[in-house]
C-alpha atoms as a PDB file:
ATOM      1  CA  UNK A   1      -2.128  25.371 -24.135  1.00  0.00           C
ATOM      2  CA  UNK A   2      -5.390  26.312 -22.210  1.00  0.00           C
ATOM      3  CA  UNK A   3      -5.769  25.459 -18.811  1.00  0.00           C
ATOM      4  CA  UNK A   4      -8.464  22.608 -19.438  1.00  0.00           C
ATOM      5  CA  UNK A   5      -5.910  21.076 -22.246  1.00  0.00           C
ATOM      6  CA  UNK A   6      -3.259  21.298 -19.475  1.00  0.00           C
ATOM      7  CA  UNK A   7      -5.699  19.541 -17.039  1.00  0.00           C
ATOM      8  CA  UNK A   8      -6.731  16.758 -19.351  1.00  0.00           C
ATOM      9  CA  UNK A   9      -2.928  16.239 -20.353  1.00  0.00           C
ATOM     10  CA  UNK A  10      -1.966  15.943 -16.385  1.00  0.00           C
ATOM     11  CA  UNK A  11      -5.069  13.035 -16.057  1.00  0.00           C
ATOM     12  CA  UNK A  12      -3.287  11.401 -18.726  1.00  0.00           C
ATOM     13  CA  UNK A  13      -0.026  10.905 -17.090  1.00  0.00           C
ATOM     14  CA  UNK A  14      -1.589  10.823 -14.255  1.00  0.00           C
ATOM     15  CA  UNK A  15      -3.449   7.445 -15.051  1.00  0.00           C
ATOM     16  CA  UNK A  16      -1.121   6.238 -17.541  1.00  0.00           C
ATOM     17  CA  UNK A  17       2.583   6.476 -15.923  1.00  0.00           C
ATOM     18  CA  UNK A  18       5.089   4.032 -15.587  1.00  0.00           C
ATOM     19  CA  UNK A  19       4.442   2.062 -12.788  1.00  0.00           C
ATOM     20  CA  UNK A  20       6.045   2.294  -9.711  1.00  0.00           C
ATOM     21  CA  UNK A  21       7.561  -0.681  -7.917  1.00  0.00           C
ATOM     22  CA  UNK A  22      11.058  -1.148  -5.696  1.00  0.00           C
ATOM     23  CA  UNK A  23      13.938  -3.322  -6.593  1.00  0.00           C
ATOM     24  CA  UNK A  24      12.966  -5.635  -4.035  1.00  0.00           C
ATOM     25  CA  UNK A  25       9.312  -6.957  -5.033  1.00  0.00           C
ATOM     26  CA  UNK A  26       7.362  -6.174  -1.593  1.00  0.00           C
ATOM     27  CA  UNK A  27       3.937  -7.407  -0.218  1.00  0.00           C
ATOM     28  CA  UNK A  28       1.502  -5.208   1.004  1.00  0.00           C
ATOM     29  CA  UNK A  29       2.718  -3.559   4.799  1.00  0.00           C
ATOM     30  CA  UNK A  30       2.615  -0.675   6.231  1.00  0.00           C
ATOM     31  CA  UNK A  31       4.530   1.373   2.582  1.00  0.00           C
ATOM     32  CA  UNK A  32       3.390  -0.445   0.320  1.00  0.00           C
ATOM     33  CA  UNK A  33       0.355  -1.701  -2.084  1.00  0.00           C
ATOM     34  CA  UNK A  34       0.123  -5.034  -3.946  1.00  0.00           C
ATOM     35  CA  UNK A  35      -2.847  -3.741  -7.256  1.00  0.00           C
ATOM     36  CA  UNK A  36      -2.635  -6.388 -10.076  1.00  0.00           C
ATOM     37  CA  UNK A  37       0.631  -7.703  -9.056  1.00  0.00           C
ATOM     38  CA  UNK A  38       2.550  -4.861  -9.108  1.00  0.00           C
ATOM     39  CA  UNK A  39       3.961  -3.352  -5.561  1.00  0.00           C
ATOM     40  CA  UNK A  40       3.107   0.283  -5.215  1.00  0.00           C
ATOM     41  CA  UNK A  41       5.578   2.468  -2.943  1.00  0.00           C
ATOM     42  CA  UNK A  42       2.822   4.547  -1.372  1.00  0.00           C
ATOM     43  CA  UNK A  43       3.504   8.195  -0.798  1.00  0.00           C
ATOM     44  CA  UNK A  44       4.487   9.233   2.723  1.00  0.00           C
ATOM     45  CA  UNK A  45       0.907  11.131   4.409  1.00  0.00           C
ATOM     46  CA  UNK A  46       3.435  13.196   6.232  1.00  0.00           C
ATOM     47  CA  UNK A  47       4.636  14.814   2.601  1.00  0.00           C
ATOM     48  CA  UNK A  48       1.342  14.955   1.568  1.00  0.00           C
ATOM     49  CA  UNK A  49       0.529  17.476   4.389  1.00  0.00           C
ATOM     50  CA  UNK A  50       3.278  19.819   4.221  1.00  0.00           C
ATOM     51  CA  UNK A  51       2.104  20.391   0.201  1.00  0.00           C
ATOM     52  CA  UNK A  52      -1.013  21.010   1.461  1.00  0.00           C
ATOM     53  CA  UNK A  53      -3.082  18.444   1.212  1.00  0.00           C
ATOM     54  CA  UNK A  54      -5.565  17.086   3.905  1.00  0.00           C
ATOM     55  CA  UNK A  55      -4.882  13.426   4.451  1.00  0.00           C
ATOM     56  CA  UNK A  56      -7.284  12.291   7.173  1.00  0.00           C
ATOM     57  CA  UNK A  57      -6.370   9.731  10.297  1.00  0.00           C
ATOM     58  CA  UNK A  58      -7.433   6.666   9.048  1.00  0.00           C
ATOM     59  CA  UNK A  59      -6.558   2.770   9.817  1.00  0.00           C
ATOM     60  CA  UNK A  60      -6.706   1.000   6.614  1.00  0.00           C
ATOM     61  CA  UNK A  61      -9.599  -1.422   8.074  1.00  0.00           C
ATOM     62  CA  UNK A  62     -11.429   1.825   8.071  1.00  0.00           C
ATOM     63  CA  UNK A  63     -10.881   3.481   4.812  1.00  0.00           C
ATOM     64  CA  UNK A  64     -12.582   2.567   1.904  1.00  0.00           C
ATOM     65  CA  UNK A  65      -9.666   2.765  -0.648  1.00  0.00           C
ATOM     66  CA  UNK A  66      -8.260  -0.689   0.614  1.00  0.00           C
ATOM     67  CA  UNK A  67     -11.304  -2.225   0.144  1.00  0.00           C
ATOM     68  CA  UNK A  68     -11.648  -0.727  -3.734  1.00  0.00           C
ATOM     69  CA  UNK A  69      -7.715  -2.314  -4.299  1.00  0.00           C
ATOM     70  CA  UNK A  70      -9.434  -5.646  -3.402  1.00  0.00           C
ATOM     71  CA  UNK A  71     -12.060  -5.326  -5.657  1.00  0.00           C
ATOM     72  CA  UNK A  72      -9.166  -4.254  -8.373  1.00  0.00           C
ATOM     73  CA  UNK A  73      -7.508  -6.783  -7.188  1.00  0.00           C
ATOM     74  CA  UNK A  74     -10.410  -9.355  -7.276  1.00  0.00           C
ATOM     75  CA  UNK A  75     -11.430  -8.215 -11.356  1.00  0.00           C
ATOM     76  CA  UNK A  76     -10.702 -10.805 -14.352  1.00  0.00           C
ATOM     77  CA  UNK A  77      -8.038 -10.196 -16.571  1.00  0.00           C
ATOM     78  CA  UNK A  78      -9.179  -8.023 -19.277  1.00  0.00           C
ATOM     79  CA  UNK A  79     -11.124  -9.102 -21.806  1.00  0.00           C
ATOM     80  CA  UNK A  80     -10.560  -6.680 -24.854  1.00  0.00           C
ATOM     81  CA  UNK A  81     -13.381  -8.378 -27.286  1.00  0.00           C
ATOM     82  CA  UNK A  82     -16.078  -7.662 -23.991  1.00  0.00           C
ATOM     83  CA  UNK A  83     -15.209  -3.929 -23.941  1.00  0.00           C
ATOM     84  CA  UNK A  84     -17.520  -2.978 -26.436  1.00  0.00           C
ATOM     85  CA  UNK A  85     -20.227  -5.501 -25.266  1.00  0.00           C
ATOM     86  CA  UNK A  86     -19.724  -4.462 -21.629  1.00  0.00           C
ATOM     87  CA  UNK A  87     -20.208  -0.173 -22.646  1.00  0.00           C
ATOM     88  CA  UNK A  88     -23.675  -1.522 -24.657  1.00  0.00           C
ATOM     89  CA  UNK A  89     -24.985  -3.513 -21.378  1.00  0.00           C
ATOM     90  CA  UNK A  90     -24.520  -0.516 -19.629  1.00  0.00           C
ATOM     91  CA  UNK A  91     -27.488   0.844 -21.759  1.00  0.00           C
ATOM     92  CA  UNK A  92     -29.336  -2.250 -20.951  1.00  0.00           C
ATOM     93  CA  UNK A  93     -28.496  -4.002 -24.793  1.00  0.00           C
ATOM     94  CA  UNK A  94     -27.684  -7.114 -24.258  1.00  0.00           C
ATOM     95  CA  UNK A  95     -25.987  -9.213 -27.048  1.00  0.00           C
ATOM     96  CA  UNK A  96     -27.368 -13.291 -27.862  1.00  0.00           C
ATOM     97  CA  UNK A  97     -25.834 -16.652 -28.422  1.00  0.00           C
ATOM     98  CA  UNK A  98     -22.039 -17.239 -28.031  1.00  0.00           C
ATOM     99  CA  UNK A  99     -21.293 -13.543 -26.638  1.00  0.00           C
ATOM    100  CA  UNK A 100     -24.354 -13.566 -24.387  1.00  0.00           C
ATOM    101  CA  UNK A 101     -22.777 -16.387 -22.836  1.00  0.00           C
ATOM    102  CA  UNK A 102     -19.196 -15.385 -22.892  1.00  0.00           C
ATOM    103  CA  UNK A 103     -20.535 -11.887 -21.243  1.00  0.00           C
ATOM    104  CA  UNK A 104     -22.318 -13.301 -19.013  1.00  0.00           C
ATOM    105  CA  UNK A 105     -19.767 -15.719 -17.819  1.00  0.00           C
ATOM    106  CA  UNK A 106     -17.503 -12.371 -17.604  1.00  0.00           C
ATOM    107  CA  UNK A 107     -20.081 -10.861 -14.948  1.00  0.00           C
ATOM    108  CA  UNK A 108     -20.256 -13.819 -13.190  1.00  0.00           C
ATOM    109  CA  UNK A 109     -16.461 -13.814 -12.675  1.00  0.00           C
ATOM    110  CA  UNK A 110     -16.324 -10.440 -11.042  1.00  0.00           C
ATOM    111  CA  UNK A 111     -18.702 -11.168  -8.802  1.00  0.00           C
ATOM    112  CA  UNK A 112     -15.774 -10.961  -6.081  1.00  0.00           C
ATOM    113  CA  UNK A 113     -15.134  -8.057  -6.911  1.00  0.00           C
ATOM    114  CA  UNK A 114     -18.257  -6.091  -7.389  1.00  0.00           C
ATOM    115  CA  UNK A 115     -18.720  -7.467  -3.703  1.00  0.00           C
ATOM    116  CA  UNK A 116     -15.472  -5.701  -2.595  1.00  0.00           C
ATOM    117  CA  UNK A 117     -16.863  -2.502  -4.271  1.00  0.00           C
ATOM    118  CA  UNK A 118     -20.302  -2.632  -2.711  1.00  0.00           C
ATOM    119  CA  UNK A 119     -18.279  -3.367   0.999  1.00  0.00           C
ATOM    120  CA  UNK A 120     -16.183   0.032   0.199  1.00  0.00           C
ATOM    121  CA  UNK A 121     -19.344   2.099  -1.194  1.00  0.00           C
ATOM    122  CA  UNK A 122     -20.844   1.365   2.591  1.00  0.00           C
ATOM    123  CA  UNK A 123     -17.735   3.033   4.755  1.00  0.00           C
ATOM    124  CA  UNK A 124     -17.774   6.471   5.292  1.00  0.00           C
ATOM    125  CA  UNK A 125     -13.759   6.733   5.851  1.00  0.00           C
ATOM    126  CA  UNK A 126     -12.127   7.160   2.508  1.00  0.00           C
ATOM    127  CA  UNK A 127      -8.729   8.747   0.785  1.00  0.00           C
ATOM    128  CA  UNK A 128      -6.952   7.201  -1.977  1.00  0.00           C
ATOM    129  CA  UNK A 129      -3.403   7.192  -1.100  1.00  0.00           C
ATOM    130  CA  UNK A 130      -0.660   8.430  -3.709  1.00  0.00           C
ATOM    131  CA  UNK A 131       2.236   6.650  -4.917  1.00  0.00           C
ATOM    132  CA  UNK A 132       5.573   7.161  -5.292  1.00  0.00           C
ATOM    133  CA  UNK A 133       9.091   7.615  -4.274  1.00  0.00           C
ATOM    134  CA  UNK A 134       9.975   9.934  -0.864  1.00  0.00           C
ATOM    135  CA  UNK A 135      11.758  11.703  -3.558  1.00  0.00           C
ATOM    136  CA  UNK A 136       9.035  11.791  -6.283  1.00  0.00           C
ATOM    137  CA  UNK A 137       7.755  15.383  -7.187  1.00  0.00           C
ATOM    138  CA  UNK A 138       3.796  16.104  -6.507  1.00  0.00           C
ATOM    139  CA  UNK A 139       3.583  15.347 -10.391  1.00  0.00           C
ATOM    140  CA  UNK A 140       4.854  12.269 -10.777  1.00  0.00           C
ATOM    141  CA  UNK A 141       2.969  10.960  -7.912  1.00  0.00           C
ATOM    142  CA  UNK A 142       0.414   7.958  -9.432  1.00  0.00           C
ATOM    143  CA  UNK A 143      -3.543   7.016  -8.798  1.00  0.00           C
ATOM    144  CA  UNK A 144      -3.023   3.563 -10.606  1.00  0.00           C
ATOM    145  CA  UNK A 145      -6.917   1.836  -9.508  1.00  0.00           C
ATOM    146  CA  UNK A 146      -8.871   5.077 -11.008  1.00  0.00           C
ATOM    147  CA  UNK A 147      -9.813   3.242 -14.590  1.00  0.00           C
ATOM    148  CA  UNK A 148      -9.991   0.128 -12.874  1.00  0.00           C
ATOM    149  CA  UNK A 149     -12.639   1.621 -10.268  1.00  0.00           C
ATOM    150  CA  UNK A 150     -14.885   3.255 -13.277  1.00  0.00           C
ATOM    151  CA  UNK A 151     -14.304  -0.117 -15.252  1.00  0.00           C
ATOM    152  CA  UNK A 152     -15.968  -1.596 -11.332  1.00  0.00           C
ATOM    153  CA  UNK A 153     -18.525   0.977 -11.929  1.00  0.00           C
ATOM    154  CA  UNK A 154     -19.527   0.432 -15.905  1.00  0.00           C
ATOM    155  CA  UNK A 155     -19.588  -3.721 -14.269  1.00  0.00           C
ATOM    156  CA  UNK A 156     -22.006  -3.011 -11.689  1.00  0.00           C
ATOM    157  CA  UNK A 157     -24.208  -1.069 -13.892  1.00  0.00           C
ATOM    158  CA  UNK A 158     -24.379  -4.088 -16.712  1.00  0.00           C
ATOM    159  CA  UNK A 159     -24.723  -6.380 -13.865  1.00  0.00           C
ATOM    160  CA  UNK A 160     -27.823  -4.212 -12.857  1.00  0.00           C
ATOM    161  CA  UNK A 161     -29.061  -4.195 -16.010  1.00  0.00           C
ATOM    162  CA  UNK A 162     -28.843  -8.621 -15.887  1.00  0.00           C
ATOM    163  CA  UNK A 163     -30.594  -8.834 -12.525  1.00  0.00           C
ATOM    164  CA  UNK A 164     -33.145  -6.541 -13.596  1.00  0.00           C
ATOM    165  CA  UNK A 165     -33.631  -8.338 -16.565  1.00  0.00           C
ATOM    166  CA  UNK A 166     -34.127 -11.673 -14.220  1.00  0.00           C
ATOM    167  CA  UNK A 167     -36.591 -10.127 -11.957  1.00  0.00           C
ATOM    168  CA  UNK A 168     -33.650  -9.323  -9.331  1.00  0.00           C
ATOM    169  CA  UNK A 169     -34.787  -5.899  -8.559  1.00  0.00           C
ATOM    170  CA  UNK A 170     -33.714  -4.922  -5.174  1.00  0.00           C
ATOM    171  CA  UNK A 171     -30.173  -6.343  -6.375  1.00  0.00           C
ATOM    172  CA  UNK A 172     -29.990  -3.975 -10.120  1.00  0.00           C
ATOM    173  CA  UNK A 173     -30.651  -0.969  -7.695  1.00  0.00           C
ATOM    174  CA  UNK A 174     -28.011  -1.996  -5.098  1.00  0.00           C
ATOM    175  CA  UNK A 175     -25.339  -2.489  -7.864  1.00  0.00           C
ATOM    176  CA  UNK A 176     -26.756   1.136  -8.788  1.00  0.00           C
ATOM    177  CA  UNK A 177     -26.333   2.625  -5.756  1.00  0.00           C
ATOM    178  CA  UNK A 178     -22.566   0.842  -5.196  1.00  0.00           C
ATOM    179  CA  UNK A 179     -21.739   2.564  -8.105  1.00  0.00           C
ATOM    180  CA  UNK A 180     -22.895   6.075  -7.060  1.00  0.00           C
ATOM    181  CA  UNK A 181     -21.277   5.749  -3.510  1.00  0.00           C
ATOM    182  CA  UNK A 182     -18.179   4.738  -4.796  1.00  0.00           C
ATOM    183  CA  UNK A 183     -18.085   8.053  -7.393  1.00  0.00           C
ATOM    184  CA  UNK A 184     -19.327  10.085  -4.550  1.00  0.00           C
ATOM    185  CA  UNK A 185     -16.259   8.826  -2.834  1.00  0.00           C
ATOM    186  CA  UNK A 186     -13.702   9.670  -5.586  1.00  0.00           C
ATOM    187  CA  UNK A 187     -15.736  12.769  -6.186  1.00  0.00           C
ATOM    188  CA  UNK A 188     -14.693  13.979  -2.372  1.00  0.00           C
ATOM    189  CA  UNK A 189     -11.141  12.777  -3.130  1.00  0.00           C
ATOM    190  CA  UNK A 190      -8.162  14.480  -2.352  1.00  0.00           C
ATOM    191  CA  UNK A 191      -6.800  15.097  -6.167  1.00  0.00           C
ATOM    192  CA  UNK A 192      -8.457  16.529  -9.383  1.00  0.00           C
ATOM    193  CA  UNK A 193      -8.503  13.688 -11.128  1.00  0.00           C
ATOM    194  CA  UNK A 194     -10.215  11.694  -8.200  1.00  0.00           C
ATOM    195  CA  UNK A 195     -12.972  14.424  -8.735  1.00  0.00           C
ATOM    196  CA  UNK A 196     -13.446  14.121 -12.163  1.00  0.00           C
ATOM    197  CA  UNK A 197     -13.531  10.452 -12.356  1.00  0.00           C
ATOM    198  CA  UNK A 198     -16.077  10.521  -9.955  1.00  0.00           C
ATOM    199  CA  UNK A 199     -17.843  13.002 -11.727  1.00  0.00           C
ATOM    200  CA  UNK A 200     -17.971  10.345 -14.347  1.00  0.00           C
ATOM    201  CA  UNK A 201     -19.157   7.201 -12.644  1.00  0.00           C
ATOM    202  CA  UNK A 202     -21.738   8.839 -10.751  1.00  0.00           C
ATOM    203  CA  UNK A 203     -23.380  10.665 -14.055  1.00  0.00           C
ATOM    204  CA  UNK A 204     -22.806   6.472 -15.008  1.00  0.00           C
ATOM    205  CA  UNK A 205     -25.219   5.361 -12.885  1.00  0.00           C
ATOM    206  CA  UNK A 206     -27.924   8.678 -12.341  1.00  0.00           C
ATOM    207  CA  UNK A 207     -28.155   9.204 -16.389  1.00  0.00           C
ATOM    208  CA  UNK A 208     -29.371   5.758 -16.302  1.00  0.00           C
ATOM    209  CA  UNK A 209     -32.054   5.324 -13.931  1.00  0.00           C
ATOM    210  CA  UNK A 210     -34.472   6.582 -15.990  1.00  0.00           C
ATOM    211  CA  UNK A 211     -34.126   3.839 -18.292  1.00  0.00           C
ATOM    212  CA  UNK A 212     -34.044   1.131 -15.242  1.00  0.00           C
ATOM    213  CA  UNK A 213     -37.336   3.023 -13.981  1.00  0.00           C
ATOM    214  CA  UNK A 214     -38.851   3.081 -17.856  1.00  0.00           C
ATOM    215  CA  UNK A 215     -37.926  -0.636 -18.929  1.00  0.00           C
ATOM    216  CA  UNK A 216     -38.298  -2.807 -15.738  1.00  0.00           C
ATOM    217  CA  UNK A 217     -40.717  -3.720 -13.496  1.00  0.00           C
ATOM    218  CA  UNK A 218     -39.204  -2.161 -10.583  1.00  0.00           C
ATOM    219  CA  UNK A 219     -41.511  -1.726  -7.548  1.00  0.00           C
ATOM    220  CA  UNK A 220     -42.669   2.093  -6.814  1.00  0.00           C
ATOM    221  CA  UNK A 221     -41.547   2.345  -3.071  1.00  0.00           C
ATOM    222  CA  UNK A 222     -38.098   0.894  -4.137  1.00  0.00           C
ATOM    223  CA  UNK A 223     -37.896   3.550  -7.171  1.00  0.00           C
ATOM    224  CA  UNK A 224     -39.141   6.287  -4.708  1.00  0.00           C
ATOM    225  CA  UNK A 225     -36.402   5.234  -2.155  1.00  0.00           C
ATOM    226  CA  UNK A 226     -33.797   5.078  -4.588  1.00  0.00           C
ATOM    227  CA  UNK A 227     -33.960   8.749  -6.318  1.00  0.00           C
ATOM    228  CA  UNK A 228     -34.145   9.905  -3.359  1.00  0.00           C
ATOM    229  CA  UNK A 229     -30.592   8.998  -2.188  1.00  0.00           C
ATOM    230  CA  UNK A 230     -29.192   9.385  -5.694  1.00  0.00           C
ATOM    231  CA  UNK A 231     -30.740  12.460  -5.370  1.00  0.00           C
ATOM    232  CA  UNK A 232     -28.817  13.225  -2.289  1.00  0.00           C
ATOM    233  CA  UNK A 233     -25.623  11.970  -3.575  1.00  0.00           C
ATOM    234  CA  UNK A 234     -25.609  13.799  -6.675  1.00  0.00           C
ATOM    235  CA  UNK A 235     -26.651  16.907  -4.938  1.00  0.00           C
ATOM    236  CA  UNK A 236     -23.210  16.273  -3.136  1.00  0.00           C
ATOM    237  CA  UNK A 237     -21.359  16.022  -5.900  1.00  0.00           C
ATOM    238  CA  UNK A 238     -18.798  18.601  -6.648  1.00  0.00           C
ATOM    239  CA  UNK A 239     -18.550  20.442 -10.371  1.00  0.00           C
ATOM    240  CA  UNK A 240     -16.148  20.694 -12.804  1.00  0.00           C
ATOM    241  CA  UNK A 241     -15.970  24.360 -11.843  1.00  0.00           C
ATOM    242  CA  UNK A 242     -15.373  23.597  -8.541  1.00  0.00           C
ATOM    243  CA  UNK A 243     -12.464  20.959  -8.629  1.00  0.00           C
ATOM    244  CA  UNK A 244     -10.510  22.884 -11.765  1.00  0.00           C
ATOM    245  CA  UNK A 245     -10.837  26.129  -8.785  1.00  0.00           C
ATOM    246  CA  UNK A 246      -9.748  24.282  -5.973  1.00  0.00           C
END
């Protein structure tokens, strides 16, 4: 097996494990995480650091990873028949009639937690804890919000693409920016898979721009404005190269 096969395979368990919960169901507190009703055991930061890995001092009020489970927390149940719709109104096509409706009424529901995402974009504290048993290898530690976060991010894109649409400029590009912060976030994460799925939502939201900048009447000074900190983010960004060598 190459070394990117073994990579991709690791992702996969990564993001689709078992979940973890105790016997005892448990709110959130100090060791543990309530995401979709499930109660995460999260990984002790003292472990962490003797394998190596830099956990910074943070209070949860100032890291930006609680405020991304509240969005998770905050999203609709999943709607498998919107999937489809939701990847096309990322690309600014926007279906009519019954499913315009029933998408749009989707958007409208998360808009709880597309708030909690743009809230967590904004902080500069951020690392997404681990979970998992005391006793858990580094492998079978779990990252359970990651395809719920670029889910968030796909949302606020189609969102942008509706407020654009209704002449709500200076909200599409904030819902485009939210996006990019919270990628540049994961990007800077403390795991590979962090990286990569940041990688991902940020190339979301930049490979699309040109297509908010071609199609809508957005204002030049706003468009000017906006590049230039996507610009800066992206130019932030780590590579591929960089997180498979780290």
């Amino acid at each position: 097996m190459t070394r990117r096969c073994l990579i991709y395979t690791m992702l996969a368990l990564l993001m689709h494990a078992p979940q973890v919960w105790s016997d005892e169901p448990q709110g959130d507190d100090d060791n543990h995480v309530v995401l979709r009703g499930e109660s995460y055991r999260i990984y002790p930061a003292e472990l962490l650091r003797q394998r190596g890995v830099h956990v910074p001092d943070l209070l949860r009020d100032e890291n930006a990873a609680y405020v991304y489970f509240k969005a998770v927390n905050a999203m609709p149940e999943n709607d498998p028949e919107l999937a489809d719709l939701i990847d096309a109104a990322t690309e600014g096509q926007w279906p009519e009639g019954e499913l315009a409706d029933r998408l749009n009424g989707y958007l409208d529901n998360c808009a709880d937690a597309l708030e909690f995402a743009r809230q967590g974009s904004q902080m500069d504290g951020y690392f997404l804890p681990l979970f998992g048993e005391d006793s858990a290898s580094i492998y079978e530690l779990l990252l359970p919000t990651l395809g719920h976060q670029r889910t968030l991010a796909k949302l606020l894109v189609a969102d942008a693409h509706r407020r654009a649409q209704s002449g709500d400029h200076e909200g599409a590009i904030d819902n485009l920016l939210t996006a990019q912060r919270m990628g540049h976030h994961l990007g800077h994460g403390s795991t590979l898979i962090e990286g990569l799925v940041g990688i991902a939502i940020s190339a979301l939201t930049t490979d699309r721009m040109p297509k908010f900048a071609r199609t809508y009447d957005i204002p030049s000074d706003l468009l000017i404005s906006t590049v230039a900190e996507m610009d800066a983010i992206a130019g932030d960004m780590p590579t591929f190269d960089e997180l498979t060598r780290a």
